[in-house]
Protein backbone atom coordinates (compact mmCIF):
# COMPACT_ATOMS: atom_id res chain seq x y z
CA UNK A 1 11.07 10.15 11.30
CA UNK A 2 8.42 10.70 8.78
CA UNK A 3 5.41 8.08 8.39
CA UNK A 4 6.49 7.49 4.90
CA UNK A 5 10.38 6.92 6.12
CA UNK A 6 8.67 4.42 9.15
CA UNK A 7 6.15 2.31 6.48
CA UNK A 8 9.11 1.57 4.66
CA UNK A 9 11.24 0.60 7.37
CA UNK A 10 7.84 -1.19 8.39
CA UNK A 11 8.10 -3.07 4.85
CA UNK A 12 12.09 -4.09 5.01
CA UNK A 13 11.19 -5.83 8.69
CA UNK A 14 7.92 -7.57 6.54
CA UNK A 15 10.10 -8.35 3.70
CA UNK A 16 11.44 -11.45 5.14
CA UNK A 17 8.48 -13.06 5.71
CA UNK A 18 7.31 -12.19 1.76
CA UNK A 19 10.42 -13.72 0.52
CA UNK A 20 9.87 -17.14 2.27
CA UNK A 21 6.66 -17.69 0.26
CA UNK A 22 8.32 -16.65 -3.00
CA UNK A 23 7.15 -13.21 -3.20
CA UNK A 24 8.22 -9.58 -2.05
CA UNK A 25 6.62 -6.48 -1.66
CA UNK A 26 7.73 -3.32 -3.42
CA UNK A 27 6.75 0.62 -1.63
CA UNK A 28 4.91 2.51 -4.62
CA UNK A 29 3.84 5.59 -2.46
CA UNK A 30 2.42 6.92 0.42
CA UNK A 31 -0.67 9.56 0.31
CA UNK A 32 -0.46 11.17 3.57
CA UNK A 33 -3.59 13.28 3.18
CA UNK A 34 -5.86 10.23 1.92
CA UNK A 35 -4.02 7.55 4.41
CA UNK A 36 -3.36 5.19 1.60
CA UNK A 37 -0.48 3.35 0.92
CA UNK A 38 0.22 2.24 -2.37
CA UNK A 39 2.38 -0.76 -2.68
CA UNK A 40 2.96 -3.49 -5.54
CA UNK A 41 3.27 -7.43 -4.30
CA UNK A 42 5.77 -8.98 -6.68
CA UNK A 43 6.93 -12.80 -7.22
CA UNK A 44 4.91 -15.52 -5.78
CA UNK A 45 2.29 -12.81 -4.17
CA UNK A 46 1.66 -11.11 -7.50
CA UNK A 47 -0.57 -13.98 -8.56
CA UNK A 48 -1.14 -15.39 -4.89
CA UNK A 49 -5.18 -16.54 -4.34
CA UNK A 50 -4.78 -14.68 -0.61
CA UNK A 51 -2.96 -11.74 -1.77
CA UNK A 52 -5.97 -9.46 -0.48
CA UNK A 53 -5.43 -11.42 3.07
CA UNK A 54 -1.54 -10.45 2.76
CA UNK A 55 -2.30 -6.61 2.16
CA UNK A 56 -5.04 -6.15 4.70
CA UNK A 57 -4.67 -8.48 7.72
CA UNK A 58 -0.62 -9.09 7.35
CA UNK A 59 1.11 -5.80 5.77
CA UNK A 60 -1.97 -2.94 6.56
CA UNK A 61 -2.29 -4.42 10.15
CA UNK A 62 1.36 -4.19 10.95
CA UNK A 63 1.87 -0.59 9.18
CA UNK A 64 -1.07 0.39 11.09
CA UNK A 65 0.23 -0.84 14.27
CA UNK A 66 2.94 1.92 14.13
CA UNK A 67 1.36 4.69 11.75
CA UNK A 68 -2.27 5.07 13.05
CA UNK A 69 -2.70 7.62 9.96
CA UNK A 70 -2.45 4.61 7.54
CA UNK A 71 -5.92 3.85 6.20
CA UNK A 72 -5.67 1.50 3.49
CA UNK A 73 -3.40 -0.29 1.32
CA UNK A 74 -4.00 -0.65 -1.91
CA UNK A 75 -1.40 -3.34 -4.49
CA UNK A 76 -0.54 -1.73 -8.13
CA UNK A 77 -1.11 -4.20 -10.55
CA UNK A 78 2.09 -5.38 -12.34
């Protein structure tokens, strides 16, 4: 399995968790050579106050976790 194939498996387990607040979490891209994942919050954590918290401690932290060659997230502005 490829790292991008396991961030967005990574992202469907996360997705849950999104949805209960309103919000979701859509995979833009992965740049294996820079680590950086590109991703776009949608719904409720498009506009959320905490929405750097979500990327960095909640969704980078658990892609981490399981791809160690994942070095930042960054969200895609609507």
């Amino acid at each position: 399995m490829t790292d991008e194939e396991k961030i967005k498996e990574i992202l469907e387990e996360l997705r849950p968790f999104l949805n209960m607040d309103g919000g979701d979490v859509e995979f833009i891209k992965y740049d294996e050579k820079e680590g950086t994942l590109y991703v776009k919050l949608t719904g409720a954590c498009a506009k959320c106050m905490i929405q750097d918290d979500t990327l960095s401690n909640g969704l980078l932290g658990a892609v981490k976790e399981k791809v160690p060659n994942v070095k930042s997230i960054i969200n895609v502005p609507l």
